[in-house]
Each structure stands twice: as structure tokens, then as C-alpha cells.
C-alpha atoms as a PDB file:
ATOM      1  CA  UNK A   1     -35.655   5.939  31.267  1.00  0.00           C
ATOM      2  CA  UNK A   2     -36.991   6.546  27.875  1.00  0.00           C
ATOM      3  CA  UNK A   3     -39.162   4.095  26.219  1.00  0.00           C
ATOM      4  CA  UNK A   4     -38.053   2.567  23.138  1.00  0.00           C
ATOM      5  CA  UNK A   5     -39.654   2.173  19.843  1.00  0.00           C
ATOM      6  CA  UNK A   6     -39.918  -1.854  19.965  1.00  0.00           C
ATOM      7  CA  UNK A   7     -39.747  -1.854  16.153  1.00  0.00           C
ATOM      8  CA  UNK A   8     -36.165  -0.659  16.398  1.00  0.00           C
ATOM      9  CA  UNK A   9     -33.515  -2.895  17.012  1.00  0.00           C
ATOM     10  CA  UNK A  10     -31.008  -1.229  19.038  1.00  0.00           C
ATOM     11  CA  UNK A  11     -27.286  -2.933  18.511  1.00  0.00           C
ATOM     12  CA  UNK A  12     -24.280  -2.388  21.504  1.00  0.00           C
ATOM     13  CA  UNK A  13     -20.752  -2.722  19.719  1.00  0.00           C
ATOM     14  CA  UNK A  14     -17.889  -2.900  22.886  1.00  0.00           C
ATOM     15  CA  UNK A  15     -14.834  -1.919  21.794  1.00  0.00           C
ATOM     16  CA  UNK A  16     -11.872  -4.317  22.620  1.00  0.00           C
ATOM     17  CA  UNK A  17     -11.801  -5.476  25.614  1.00  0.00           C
ATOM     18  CA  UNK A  18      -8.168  -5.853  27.470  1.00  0.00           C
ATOM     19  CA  UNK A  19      -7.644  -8.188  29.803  1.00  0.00           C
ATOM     20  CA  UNK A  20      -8.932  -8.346  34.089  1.00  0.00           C
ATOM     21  CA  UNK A  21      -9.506  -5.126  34.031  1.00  0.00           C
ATOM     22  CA  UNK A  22     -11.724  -4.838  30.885  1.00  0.00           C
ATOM     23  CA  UNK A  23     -13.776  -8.211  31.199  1.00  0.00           C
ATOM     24  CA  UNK A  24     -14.539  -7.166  34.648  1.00  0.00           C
ATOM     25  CA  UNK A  25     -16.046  -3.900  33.984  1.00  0.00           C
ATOM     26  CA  UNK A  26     -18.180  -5.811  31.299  1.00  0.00           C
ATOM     27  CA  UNK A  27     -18.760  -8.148  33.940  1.00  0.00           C
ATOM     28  CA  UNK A  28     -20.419  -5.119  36.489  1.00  0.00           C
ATOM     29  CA  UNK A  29     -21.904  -3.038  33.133  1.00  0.00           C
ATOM     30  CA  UNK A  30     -23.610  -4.777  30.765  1.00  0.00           C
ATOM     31  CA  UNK A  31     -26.587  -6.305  32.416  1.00  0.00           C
ATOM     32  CA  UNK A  32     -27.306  -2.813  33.987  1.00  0.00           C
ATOM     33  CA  UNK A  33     -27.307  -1.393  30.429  1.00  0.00           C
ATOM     34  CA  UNK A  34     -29.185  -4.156  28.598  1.00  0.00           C
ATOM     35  CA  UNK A  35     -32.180  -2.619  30.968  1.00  0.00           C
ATOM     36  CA  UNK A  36     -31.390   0.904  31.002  1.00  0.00           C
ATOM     37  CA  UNK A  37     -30.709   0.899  27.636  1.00  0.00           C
ATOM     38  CA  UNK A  38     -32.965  -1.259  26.343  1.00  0.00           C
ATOM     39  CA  UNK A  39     -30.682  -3.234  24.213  1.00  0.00           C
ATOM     40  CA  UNK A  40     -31.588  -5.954  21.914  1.00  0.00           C
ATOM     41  CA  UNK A  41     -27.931  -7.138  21.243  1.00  0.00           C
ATOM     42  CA  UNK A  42     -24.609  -6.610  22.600  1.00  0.00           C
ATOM     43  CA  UNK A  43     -21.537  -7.501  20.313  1.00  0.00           C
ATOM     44  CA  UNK A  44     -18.199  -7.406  21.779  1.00  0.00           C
ATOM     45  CA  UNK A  45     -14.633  -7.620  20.487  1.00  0.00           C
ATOM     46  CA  UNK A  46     -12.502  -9.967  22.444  1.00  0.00           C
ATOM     47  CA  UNK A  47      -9.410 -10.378  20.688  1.00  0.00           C
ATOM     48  CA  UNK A  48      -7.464  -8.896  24.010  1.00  0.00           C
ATOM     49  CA  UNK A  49      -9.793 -10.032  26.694  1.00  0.00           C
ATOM     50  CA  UNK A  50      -6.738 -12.766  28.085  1.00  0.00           C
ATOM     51  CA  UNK A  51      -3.955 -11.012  29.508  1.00  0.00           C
ATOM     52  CA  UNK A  52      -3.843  -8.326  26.544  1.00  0.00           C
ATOM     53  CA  UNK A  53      -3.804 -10.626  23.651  1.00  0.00           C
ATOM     54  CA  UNK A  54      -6.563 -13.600  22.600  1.00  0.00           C
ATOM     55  CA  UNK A  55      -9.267 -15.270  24.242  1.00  0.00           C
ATOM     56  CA  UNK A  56      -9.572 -18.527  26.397  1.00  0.00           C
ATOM     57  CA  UNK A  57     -12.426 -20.597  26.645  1.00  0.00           C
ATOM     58  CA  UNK A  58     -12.895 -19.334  30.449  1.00  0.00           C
ATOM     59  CA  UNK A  59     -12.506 -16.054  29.423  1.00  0.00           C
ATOM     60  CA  UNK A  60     -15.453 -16.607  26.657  1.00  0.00           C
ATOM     61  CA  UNK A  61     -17.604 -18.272  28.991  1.00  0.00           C
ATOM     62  CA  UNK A  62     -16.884 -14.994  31.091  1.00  0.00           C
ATOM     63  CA  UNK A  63     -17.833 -12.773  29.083  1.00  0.00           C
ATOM     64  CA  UNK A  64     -21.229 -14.453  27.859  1.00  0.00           C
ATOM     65  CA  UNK A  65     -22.243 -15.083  31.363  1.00  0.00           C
ATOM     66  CA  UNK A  66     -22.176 -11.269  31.569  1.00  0.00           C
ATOM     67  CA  UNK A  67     -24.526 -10.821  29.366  1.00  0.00           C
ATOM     68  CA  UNK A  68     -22.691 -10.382  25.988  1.00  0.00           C
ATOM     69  CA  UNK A  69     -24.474 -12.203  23.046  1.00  0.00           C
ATOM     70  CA  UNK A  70     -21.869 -12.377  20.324  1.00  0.00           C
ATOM     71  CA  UNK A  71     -18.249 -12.004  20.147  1.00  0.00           C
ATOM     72  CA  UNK A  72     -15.961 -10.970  17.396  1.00  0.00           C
ATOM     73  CA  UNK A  73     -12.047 -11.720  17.095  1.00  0.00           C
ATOM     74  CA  UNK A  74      -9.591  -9.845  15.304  1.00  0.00           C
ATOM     75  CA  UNK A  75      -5.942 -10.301  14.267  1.00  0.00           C
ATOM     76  CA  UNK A  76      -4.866 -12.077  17.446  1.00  0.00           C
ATOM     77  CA  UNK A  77      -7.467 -14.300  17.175  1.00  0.00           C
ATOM     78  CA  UNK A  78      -5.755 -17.501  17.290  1.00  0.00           C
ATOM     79  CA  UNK A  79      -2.804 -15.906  20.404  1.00  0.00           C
ATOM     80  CA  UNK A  80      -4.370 -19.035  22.939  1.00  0.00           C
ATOM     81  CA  UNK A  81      -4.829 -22.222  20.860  1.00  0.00           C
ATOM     82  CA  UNK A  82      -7.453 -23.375  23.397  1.00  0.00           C
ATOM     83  CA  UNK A  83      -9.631 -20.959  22.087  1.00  0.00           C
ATOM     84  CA  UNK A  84     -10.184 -23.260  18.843  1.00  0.00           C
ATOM     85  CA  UNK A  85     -12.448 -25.790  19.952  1.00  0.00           C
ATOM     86  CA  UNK A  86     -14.705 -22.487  21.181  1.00  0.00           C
ATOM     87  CA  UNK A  87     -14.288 -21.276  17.528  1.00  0.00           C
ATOM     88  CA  UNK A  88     -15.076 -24.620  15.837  1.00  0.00           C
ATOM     89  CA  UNK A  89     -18.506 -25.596  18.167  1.00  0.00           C
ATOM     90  CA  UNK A  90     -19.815 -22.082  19.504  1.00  0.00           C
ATOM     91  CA  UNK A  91     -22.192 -20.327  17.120  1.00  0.00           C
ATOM     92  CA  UNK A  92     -21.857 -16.847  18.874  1.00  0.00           C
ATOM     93  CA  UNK A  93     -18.370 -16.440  17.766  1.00  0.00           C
ATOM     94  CA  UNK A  94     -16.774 -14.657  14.431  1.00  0.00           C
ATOM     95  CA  UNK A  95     -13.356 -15.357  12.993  1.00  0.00           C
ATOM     96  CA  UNK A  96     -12.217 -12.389  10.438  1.00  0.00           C
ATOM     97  CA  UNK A  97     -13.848 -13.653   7.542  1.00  0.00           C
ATOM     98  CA  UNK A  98     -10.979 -12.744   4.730  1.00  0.00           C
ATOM     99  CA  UNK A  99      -8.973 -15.369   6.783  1.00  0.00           C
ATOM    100  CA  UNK A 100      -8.015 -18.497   4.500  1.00  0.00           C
ATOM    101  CA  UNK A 101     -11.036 -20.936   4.964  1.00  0.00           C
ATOM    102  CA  UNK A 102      -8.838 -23.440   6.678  1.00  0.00           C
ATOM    103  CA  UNK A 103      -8.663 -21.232   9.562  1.00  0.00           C
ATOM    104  CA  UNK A 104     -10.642 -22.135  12.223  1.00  0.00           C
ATOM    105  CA  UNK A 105     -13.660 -20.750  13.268  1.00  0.00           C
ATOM    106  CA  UNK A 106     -16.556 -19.246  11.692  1.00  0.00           C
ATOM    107  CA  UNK A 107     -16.889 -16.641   9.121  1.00  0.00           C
ATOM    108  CA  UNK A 108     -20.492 -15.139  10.088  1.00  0.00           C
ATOM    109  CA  UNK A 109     -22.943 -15.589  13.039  1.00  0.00           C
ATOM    110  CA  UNK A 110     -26.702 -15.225  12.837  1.00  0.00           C
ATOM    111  CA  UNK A 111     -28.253 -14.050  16.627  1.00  0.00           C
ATOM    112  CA  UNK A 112     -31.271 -13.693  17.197  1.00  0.00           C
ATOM    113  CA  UNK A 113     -31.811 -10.233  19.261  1.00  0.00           C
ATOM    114  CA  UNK A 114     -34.135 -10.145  22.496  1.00  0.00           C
ATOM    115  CA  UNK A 115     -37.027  -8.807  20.347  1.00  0.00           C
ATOM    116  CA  UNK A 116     -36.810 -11.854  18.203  1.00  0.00           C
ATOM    117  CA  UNK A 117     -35.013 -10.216  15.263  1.00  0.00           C
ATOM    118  CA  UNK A 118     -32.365 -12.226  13.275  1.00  0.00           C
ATOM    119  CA  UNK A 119     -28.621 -10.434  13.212  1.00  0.00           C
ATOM    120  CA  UNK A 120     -25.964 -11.007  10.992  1.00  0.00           C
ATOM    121  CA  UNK A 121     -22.672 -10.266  12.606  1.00  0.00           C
ATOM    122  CA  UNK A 122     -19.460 -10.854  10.961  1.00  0.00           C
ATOM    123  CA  UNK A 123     -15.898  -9.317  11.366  1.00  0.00           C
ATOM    124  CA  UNK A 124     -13.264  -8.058   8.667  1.00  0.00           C
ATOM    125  CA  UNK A 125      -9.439  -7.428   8.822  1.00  0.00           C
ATOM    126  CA  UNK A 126      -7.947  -4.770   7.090  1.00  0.00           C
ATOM    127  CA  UNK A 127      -5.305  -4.685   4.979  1.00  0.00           C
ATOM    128  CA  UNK A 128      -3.171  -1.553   5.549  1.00  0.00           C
ATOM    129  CA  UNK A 129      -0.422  -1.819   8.301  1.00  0.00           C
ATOM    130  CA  UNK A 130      -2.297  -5.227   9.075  1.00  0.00           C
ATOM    131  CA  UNK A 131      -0.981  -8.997   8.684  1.00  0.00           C
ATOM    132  CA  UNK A 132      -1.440  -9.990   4.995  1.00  0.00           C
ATOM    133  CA  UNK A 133      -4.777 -11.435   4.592  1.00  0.00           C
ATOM    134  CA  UNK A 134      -7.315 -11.876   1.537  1.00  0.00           C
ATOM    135  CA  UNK A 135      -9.259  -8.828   0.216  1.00  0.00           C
ATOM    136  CA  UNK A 136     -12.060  -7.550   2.900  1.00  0.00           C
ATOM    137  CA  UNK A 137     -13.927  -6.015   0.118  1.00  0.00           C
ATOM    138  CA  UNK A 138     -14.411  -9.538  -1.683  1.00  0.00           C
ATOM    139  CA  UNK A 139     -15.064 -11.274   1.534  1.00  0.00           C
ATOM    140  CA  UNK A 140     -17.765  -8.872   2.213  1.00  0.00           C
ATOM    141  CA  UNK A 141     -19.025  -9.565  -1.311  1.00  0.00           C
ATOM    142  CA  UNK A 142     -19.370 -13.032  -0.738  1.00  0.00           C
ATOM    143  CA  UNK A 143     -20.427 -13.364   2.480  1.00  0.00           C
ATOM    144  CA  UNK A 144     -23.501 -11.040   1.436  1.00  0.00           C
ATOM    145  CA  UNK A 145     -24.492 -12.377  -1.572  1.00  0.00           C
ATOM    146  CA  UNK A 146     -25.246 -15.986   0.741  1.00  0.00           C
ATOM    147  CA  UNK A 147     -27.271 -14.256   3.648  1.00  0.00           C
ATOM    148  CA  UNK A 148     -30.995 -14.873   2.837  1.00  0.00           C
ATOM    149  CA  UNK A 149     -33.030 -11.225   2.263  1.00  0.00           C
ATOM    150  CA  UNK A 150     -35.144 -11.701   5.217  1.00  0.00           C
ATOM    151  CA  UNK A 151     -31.909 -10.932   8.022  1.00  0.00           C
ATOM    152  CA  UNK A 152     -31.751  -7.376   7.021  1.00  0.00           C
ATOM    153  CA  UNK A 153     -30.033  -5.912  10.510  1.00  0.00           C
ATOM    154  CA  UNK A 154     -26.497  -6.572   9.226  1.00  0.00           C
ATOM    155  CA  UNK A 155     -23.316  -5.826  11.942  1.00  0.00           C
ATOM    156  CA  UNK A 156     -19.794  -5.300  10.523  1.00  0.00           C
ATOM    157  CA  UNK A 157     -17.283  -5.013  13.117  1.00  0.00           C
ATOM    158  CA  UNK A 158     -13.948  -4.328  10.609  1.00  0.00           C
ATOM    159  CA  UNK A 159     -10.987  -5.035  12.364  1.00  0.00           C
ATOM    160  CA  UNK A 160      -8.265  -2.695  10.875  1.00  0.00           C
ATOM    161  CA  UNK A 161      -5.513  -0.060  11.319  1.00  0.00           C
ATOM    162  CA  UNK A 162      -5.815   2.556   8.669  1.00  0.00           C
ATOM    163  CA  UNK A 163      -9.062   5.262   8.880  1.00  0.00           C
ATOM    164  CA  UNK A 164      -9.006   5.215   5.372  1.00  0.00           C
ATOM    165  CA  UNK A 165      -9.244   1.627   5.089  1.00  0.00           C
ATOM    166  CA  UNK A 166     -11.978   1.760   7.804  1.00  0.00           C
ATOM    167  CA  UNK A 167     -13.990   4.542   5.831  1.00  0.00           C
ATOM    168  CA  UNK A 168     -13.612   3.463   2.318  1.00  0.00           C
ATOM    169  CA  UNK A 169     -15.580  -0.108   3.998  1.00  0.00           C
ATOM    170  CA  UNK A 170     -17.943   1.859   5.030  1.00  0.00           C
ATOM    171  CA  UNK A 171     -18.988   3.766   1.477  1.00  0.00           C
ATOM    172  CA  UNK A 172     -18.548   0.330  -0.004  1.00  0.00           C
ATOM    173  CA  UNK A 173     -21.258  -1.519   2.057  1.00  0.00           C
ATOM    174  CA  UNK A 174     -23.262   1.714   2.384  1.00  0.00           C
ATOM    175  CA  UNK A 175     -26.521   0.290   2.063  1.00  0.00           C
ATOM    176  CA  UNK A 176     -25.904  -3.016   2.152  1.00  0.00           C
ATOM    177  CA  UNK A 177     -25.091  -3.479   5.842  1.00  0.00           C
ATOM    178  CA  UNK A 178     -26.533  -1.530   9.099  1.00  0.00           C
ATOM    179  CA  UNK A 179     -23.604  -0.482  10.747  1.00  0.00           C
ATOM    180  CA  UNK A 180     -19.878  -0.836  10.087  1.00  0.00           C
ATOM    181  CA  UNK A 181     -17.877   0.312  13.200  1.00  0.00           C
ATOM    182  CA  UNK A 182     -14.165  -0.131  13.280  1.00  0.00           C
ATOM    183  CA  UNK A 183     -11.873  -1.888  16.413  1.00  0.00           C
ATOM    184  CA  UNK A 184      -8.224  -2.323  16.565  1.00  0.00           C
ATOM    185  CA  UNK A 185      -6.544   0.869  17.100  1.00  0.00           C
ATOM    186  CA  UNK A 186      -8.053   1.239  20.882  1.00  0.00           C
ATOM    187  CA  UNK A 187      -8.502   5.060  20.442  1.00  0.00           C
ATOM    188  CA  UNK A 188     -12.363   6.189  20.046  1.00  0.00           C
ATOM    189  CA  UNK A 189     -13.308   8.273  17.327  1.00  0.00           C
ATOM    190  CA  UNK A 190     -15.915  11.407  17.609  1.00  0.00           C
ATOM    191  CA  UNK A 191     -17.203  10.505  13.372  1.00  0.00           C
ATOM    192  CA  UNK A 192     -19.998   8.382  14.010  1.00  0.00           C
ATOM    193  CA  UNK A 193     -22.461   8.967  11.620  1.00  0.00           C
ATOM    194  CA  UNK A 194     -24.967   7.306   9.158  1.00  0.00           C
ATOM    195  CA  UNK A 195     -23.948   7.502   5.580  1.00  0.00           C
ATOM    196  CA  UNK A 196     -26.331   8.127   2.620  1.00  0.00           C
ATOM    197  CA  UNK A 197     -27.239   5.092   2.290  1.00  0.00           C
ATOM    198  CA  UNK A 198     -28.710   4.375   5.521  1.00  0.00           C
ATOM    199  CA  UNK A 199     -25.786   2.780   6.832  1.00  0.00           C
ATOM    200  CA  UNK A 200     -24.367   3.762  10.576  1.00  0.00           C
ATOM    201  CA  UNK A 201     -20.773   3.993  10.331  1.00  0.00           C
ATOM    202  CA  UNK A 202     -17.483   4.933  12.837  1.00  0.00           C
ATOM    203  CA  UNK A 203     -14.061   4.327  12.631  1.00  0.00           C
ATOM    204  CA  UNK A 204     -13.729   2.981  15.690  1.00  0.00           C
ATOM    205  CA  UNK A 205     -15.601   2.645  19.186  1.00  0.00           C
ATOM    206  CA  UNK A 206     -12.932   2.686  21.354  1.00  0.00           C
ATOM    207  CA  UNK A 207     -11.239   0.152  24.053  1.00  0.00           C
ATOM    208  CA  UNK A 208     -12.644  -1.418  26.768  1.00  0.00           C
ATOM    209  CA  UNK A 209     -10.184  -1.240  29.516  1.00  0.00           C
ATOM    210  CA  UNK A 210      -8.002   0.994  31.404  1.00  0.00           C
ATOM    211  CA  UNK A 211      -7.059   4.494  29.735  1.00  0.00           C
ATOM    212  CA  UNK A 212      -4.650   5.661  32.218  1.00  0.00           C
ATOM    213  CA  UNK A 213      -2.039   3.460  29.685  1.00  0.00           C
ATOM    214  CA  UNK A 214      -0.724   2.959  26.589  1.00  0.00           C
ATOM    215  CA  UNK A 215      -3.355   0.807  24.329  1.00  0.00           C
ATOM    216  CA  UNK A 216      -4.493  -0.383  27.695  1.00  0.00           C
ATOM    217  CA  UNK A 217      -1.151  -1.590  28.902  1.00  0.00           C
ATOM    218  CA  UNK A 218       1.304  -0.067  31.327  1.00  0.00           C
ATOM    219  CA  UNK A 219       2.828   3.348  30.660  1.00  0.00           C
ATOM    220  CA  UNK A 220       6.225   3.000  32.046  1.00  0.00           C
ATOM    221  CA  UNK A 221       6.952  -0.664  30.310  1.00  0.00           C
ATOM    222  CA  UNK A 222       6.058   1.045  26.995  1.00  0.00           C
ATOM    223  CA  UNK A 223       7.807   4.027  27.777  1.00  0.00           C
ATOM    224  CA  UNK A 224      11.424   2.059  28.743  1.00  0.00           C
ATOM    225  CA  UNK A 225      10.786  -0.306  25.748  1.00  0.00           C
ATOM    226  CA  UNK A 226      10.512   2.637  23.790  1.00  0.00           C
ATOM    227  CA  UNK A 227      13.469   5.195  24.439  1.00  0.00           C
ATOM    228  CA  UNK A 228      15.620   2.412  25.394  1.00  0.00           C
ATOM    229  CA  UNK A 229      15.135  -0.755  22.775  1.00  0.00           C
ATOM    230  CA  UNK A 230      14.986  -2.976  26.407  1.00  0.00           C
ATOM    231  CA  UNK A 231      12.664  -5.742  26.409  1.00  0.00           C
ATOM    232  CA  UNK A 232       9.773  -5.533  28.586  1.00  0.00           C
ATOM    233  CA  UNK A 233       6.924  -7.378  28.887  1.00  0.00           C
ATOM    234  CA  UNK A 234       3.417  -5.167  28.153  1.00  0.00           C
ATOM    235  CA  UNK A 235       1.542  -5.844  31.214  1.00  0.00           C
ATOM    236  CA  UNK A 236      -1.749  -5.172  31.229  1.00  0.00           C
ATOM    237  CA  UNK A 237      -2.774  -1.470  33.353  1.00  0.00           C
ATOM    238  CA  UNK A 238      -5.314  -0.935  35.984  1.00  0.00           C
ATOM    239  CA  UNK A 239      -6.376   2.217  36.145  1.00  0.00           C
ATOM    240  CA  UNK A 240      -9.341   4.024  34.685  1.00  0.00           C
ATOM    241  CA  UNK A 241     -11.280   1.549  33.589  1.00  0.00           C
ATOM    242  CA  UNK A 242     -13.828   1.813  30.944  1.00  0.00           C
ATOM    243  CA  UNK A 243     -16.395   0.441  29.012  1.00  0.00           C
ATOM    244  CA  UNK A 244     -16.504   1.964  25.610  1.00  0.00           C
ATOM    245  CA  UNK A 245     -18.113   1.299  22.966  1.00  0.00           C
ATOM    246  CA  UNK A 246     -21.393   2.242  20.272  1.00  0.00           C
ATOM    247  CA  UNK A 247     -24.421   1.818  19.759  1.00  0.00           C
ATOM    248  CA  UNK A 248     -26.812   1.762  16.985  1.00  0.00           C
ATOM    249  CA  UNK A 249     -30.524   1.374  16.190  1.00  0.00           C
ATOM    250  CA  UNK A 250     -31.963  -0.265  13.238  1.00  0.00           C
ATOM    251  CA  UNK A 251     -35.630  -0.668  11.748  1.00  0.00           C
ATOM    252  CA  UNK A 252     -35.558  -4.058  10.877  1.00  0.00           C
ATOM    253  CA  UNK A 253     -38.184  -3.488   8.031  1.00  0.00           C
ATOM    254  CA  UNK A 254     -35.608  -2.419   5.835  1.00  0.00           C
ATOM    255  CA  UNK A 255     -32.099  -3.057   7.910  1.00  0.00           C
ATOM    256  CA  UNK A 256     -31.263   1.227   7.790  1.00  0.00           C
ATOM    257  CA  UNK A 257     -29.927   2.647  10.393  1.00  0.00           C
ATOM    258  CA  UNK A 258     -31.726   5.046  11.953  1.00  0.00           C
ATOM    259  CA  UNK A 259     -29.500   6.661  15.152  1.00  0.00           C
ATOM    260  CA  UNK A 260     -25.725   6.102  16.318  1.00  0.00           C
ATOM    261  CA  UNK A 261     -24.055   7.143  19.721  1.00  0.00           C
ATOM    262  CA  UNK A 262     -21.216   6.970  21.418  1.00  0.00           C
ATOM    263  CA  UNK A 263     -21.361   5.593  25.069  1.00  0.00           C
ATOM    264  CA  UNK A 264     -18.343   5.865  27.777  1.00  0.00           C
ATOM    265  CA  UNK A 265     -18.984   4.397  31.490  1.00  0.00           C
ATOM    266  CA  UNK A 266     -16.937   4.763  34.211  1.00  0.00           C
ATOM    267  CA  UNK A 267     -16.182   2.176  36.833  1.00  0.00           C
ATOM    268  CA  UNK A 268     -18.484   4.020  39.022  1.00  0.00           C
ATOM    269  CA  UNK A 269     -21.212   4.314  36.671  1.00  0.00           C
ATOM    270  CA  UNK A 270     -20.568   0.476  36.084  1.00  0.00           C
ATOM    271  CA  UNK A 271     -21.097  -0.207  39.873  1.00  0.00           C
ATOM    272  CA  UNK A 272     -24.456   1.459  39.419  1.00  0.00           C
ATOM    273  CA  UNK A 273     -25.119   0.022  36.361  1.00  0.00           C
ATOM    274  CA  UNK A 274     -24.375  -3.560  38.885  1.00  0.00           C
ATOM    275  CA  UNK A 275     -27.046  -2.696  41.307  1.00  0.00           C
ATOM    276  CA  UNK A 276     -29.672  -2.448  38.706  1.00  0.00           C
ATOM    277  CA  UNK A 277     -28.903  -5.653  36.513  1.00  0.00           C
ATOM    278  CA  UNK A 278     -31.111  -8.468  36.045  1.00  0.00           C
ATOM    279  CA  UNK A 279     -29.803 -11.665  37.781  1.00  0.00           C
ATOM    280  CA  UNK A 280     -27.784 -13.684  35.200  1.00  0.00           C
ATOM    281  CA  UNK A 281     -28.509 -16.912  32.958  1.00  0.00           C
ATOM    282  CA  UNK A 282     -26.291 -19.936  33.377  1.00  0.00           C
ATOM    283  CA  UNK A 283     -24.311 -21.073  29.898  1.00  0.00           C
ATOM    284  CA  UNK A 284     -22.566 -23.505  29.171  1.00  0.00           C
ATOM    285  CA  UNK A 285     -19.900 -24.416  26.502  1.00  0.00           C
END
């Protein structure tokens, strides 16, 4: 295992994770790759984690038993209305920030990473092909201009359909933000990069779930809905689980990014990844 530079901070963003089959594989992975890794944060998406769509209380406390330190939520958000008293009292938890403000939940979260390093994380819908919400560019704007100049390492996870919408974010808050990596579309993207600026970007890191399926649900339920027009209901598939997601390494000195990568485990690498994990910390809500 390499040794890491402990000036860095060194960021894990999981793509969404669907349902059993993806909180469970973050349930055998991510203590196992806090160590081998050497992670000082791990951000997940959780907008699918309950039976495809939204997030239960349970489901949260799941999830940061397992070692994840801050969740973000995206347009189904708000699918299991018992996940509001989570959003209104937890401080580890991100509503889209360009939702109205009478939305519940909160628009930014400040972490502090195991190195001691304060982390801004906050989470942005897009607008194109996306339920009509206010301008992600302006939220980002103003949720900026109130974060004090000493938390530097700044995580965008931007929630949104479009690539172009996804990589004109990016150019916008080159500079101004570590990383902006995209969720929503469930489909990994091989662009990861760090812009001019010093800011690590990707259009999206992927889903956390099982790819032998359609958006991590079952192939032949899509497929009948599909060429038929016959209801079906989109249960969640089983097979081929994985944990995707990126990661990304900071110097906190100046909040630039300084490396991005791609990561991809297996359910048999996450059984390994089992046997080596630290034992975990009880939370409670």
C-alpha cells in the first residue's frame, strides 16, 4: 500500500447508490478502502439507496454506519417523506441547493475529514431535461460567497442530466471549488480530469449498484415497458454489483486539486475489501 502525502486530502465521491444491492456493497467496501486507500472523506449520493428511489432514515443510518461521512440527495430527494426529519436535524446531509429555501433540508455541509481538514460539500441540480428548479450557477454564487476563506477543500456533487450542463459547471467554478463530479445519469464517464484552474472535474462517477440492468433496475421490466407501453413496476436488479465511484486529492493549502481517478470494485474485491476493514463506530440519529 502506498503511503500518502498527509498534507493531501484525498476525497471518495460514490456514485448513486440503488437500492439492497448497492447499500450492501457499500456496506462490505468502504471501511476496507478508507484503509487501503487512505481516505480522508467519503461522500456518497443516496438519492436511490431505498428500493430505487429516495432515502429512509434506516437506510441513512445504514449507510453512515458503513463508514460513509456525508451524503448528498438529488432530484428524488424528497420520494420517502420520512426522510425529512433526517434532512432537517442531521448535519451530514445536502439537499440540492437551487431548491426553493422552503424545502427541507440543508443547502451545504461542512465535515471535517479524518486528518482534521474542514470540507465543504454541497449538491446542485441541473437544469436541462431536469425538474424545473432555480439557476445552479446563482446558487453556486451564493453559496460561495458565505463559506469563510479558511475551508478551501470545496466538493460539488452536481446532480444533472445533460454533459453539457455538467461541463459548463465545471469551467464556471474552475478555481473556485476542488472537484465538481457529476451523478444522475448512472453511466460512468472515462473524462476525469483537472481543469486549468486547479479544479478536478468529471461528468459523472458512475452508479453504485448492479450493472447487469437497466440504470440498475431489471432488464426485462424495462424492456416490456418499453416495446409494449405495459406498466411494470422497475424493480430493483441483482446482479453485478458494484461500487463505483471517484476519487480526488486536494492540498488543502490552497483547495487545488492535485490527482483524480476512477475506482470500480467488484463484489469480490468488496469481500476482500470486508476482511480488511476496521471494526465500525456506533451512530446514532
Amino acid at each position: 500500500m502506498e503511503t500518502k502525502d498527509p498534507s493531501i486530502v484525498r476525497l471518495l465521491l460514490i456514485g448513486d447508490i440503488v437500492g439492497k444491492p448497492g447499500r450492501q456493497i457499500v456496506a462490505r467496501a468502504v471501511r476496507g478502502l478508507v484503509k487501503t486507500e487512505q481516505l480522508d472523506l467519503v461522500v456518497a449520493n443516496a438519492e436511490n439507496a431505498a428500493g430505487g428511489s429516495g432515502l429512509t432514515p434506516a437506510n441513512y443510518q445504514e449507510l453512515i454506519a458503513a463508514g460513509v461521512d456525508c451524503i448528498t440527495l438529488g432530484d428524488h430527494i424528497y420520494r420517502r417523506r420520512e426522510i425529512v426529519s433526517v434532512l432537517e436535524k442531521q448535519p451530514n446531509i445536502v439537499k440540492p441547493a437551487n431548491f426553493p429555501n422552503s424545502a427541507p433540508g440543508r443547502e451545504m455541509a461542512i465535515v471535517r475529514a479524518r486528518n482534521g481538514v474542514e470540507v465543504a460539500v454541497f449538491s446542485l441540480l441541473g437544469r436541462v431535461f431536469m425538474r424545473p428548479v432555480d439557476c445552479p450557477w446563482a446558487a453556486a454564487d451564493r453559496l460561495l460567497a458565505t463559506l469563510s476563506d479558511q475551508v478551501k477543500v470545496r466538493l460539488l456533487d452536481f446532480h444533472a442530466e445533460a454533459t453539457s450542463d455538467k461541463q459548463l459547471m465545471g469551467r464556471y467554478l474552475d478555481g473556485r471549488v476542488s472537484a465538481v463530479l457529476g451523478t444522475h445519469t448512472h453511466v460512468p464517464t472515462a473524462d476525469e480530469r483537472i481543469l486549468p484552474g486547479g479544479t478536478a472535474f468529471q461528468c459523472d462517477v458512475g452508479m453504485t449498484g448492479p450493472y447487469e440492468s437497466i440504470l440498475g433496475r431489471r432488464i426485462d421490466r424495462v424492456l416490456e415497458s418499453t416495446l409494449t407501453f405495459n406498466p411494470t413496476h422497475f424493480e430493483v436488479a441483482d446482479d453485478d454489483v458494484r461500487l463505483m465511484g471517484t476519487m480526488v486529492e486536494v492540498d488543502p493549502n490552497t483547495g487545488r486539486a492535485t490527482a483524480i481517478r476512477r475506482i470500480s470494485i467488484t463484489q469480490s474485491q468488496a469481500d476482500g475489501l470486508a476482511s480488511l476493514a476496521d471494526p465500525p463506530k456506533r451512530h446514532a440519529l
